[in-house]
C-alpha atoms as a PDB file:
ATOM      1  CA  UNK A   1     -12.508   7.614   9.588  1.00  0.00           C
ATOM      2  CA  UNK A   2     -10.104   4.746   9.224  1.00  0.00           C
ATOM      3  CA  UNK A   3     -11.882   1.581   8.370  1.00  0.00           C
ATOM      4  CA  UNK A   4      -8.692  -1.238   8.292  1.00  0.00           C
ATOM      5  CA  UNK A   5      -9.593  -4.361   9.331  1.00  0.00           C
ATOM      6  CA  UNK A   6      -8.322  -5.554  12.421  1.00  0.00           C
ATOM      7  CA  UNK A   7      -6.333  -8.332  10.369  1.00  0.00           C
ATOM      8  CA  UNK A   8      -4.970  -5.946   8.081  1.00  0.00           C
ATOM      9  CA  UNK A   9      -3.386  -3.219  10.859  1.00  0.00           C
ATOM     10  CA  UNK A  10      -1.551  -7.180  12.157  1.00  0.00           C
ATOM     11  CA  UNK A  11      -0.085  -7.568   8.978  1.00  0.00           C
ATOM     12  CA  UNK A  12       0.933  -3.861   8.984  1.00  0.00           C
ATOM     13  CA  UNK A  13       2.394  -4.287  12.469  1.00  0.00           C
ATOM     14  CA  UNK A  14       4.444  -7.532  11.184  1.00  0.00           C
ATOM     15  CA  UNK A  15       5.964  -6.042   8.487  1.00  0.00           C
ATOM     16  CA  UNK A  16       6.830  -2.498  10.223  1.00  0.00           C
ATOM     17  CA  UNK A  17       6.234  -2.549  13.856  1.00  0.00           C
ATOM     18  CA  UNK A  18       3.166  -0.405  13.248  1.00  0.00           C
ATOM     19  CA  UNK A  19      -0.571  -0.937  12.813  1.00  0.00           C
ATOM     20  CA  UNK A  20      -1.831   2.334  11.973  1.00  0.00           C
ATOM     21  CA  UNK A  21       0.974   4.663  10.327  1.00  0.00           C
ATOM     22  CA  UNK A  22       1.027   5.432   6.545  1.00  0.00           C
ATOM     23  CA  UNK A  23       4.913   6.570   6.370  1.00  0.00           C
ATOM     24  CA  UNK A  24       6.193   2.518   6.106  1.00  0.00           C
ATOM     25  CA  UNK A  25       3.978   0.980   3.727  1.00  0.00           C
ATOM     26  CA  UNK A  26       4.180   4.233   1.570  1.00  0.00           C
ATOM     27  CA  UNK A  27       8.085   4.233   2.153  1.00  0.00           C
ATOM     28  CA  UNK A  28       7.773   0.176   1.418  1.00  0.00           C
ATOM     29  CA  UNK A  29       6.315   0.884  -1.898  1.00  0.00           C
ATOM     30  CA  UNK A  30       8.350   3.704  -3.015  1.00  0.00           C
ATOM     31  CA  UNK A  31      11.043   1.507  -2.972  1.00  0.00           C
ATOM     32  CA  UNK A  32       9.302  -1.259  -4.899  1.00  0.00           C
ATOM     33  CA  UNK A  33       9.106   0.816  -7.629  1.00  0.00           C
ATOM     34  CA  UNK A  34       5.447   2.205  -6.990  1.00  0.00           C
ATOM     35  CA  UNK A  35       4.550   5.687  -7.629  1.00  0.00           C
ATOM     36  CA  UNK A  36       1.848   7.922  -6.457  1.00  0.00           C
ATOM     37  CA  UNK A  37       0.449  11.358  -7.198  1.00  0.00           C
ATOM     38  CA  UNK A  38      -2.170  12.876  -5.192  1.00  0.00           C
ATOM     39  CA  UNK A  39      -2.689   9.355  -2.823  1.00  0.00           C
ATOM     40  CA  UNK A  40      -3.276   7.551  -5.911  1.00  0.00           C
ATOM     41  CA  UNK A  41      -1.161   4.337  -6.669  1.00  0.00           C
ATOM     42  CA  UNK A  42       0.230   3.043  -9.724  1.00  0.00           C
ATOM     43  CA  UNK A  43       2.877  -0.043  -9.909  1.00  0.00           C
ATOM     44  CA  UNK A  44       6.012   0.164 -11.643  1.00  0.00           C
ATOM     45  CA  UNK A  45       6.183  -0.400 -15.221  1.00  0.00           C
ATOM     46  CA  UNK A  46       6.857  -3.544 -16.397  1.00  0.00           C
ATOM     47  CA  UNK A  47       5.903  -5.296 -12.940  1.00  0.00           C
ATOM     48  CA  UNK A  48       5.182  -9.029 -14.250  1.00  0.00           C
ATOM     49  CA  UNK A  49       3.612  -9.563 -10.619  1.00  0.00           C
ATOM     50  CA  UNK A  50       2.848  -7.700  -7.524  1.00  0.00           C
ATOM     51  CA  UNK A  51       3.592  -9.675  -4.221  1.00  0.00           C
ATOM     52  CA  UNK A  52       1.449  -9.730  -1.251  1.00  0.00           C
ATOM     53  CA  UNK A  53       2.718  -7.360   0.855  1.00  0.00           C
ATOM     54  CA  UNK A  54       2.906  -4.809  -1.934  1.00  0.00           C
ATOM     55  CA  UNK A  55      -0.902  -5.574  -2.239  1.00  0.00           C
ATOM     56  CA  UNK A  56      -1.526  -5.423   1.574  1.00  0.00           C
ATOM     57  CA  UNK A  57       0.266  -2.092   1.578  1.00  0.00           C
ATOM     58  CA  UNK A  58      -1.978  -0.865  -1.081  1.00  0.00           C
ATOM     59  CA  UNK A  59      -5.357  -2.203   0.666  1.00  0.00           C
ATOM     60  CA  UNK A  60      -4.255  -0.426   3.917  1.00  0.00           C
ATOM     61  CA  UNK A  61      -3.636   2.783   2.414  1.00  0.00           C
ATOM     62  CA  UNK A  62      -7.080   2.536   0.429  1.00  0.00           C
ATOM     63  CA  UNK A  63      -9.042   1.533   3.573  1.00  0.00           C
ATOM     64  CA  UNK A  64      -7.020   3.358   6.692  1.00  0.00           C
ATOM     65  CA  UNK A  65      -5.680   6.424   4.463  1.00  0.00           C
ATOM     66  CA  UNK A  66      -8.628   6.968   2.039  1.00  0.00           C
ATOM     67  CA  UNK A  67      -5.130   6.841  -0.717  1.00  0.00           C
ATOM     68  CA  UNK A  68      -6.531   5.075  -4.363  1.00  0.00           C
ATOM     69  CA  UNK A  69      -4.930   2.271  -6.855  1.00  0.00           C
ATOM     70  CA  UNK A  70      -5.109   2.471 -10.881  1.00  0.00           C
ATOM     71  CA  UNK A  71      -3.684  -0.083 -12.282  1.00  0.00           C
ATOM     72  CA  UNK A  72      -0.969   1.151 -15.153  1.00  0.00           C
ATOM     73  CA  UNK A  73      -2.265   0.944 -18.334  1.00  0.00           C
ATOM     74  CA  UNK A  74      -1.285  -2.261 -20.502  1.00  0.00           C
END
Protein backbone atom coordinates (compact mmCIF):
# COMPACT_ATOMS: atom_id res chain seq x y z
CA UNK A 1 0.00 0.00 0.00
CA UNK A 2 1.86 3.14 -0.91
CA UNK A 3 2.62 5.19 2.11
CA UNK A 4 4.51 8.61 0.41
CA UNK A 5 3.89 11.51 2.11
CA UNK A 6 1.86 13.97 0.57
CA UNK A 7 5.05 16.35 0.47
CA UNK A 8 7.13 13.83 -0.99
CA UNK A 9 4.66 12.76 -4.22
CA UNK A 10 5.04 17.27 -4.68
CA UNK A 11 8.54 16.98 -4.91
CA UNK A 12 8.13 13.94 -7.23
CA UNK A 13 5.65 15.90 -9.34
CA UNK A 14 8.28 18.97 -9.53
CA UNK A 15 10.97 17.16 -10.68
CA UNK A 16 8.99 14.80 -13.29
CA UNK A 17 5.51 15.89 -13.78
CA UNK A 18 4.43 12.89 -11.73
CA UNK A 19 3.50 12.16 -8.12
CA UNK A 20 3.07 8.58 -8.03
CA UNK A 21 5.13 6.74 -10.92
CA UNK A 22 8.39 4.80 -10.19
CA UNK A 23 9.79 4.82 -13.99
CA UNK A 24 11.38 8.74 -13.49
CA UNK A 25 13.00 8.70 -10.27
CA UNK A 26 14.32 5.11 -11.09
CA UNK A 27 15.30 6.42 -14.68
CA UNK A 28 16.70 9.73 -12.64
CA UNK A 29 18.97 7.57 -10.69
CA UNK A 30 20.16 5.24 -13.24
CA UNK A 31 21.62 8.00 -14.78
CA UNK A 32 23.27 9.35 -11.64
CA UNK A 33 25.21 6.51 -11.49
CA UNK A 34 22.93 4.44 -8.99
CA UNK A 35 22.43 0.84 -9.35
CA UNK A 36 19.86 -1.55 -8.17
CA UNK A 37 19.26 -5.28 -8.05
CA UNK A 38 16.13 -6.72 -6.90
CA UNK A 39 14.55 -2.91 -5.77
CA UNK A 40 17.48 -2.49 -3.68
CA UNK A 41 19.66 0.75 -4.09
CA UNK A 42 23.21 1.29 -3.95
CA UNK A 43 25.05 4.75 -5.04
CA UNK A 44 27.77 4.88 -7.38
CA UNK A 45 31.17 4.24 -6.30
CA UNK A 46 33.15 6.86 -5.35
CA UNK A 47 30.05 9.32 -4.82
CA UNK A 48 31.74 12.03 -2.38
CA UNK A 49 27.99 13.28 -1.83
CA UNK A 50 24.52 12.42 -2.75
CA UNK A 51 22.26 15.51 -3.59
CA UNK A 52 18.78 15.94 -2.53
CA UNK A 53 16.87 14.87 -5.15
CA UNK A 54 18.91 11.70 -5.50
CA UNK A 55 17.88 11.21 -1.77
CA UNK A 56 14.18 12.17 -2.37
CA UNK A 57 14.16 9.68 -5.22
CA UNK A 58 15.43 7.05 -2.96
CA UNK A 59 12.85 7.88 0.02
CA UNK A 60 9.97 7.68 -2.55
CA UNK A 61 10.88 4.47 -3.90
CA UNK A 62 11.39 3.05 -0.22
CA UNK A 63 8.03 4.44 1.00
CA UNK A 64 5.61 4.42 -2.37
CA UNK A 65 7.48 1.30 -4.09
CA UNK A 66 8.41 -0.84 -1.02
CA UNK A 67 12.26 -0.65 -3.26
CA UNK A 68 15.37 -0.67 -0.31
CA UNK A 69 18.82 1.47 0.07
CA UNK A 70 22.33 -0.11 1.29
CA UNK A 71 24.68 2.13 1.42
CA UNK A 72 28.03 0.83 -0.63
CA UNK A 73 30.44 -0.41 1.49
CA UNK A 74 33.45 2.02 2.48
Amino acid sequence: MPQASKELREKMKGYFSDAVSDYWPERFLKKMGWTEAKFVWTEPSGASEISEKEWDCIKFLIDEWDHDYRPRPK
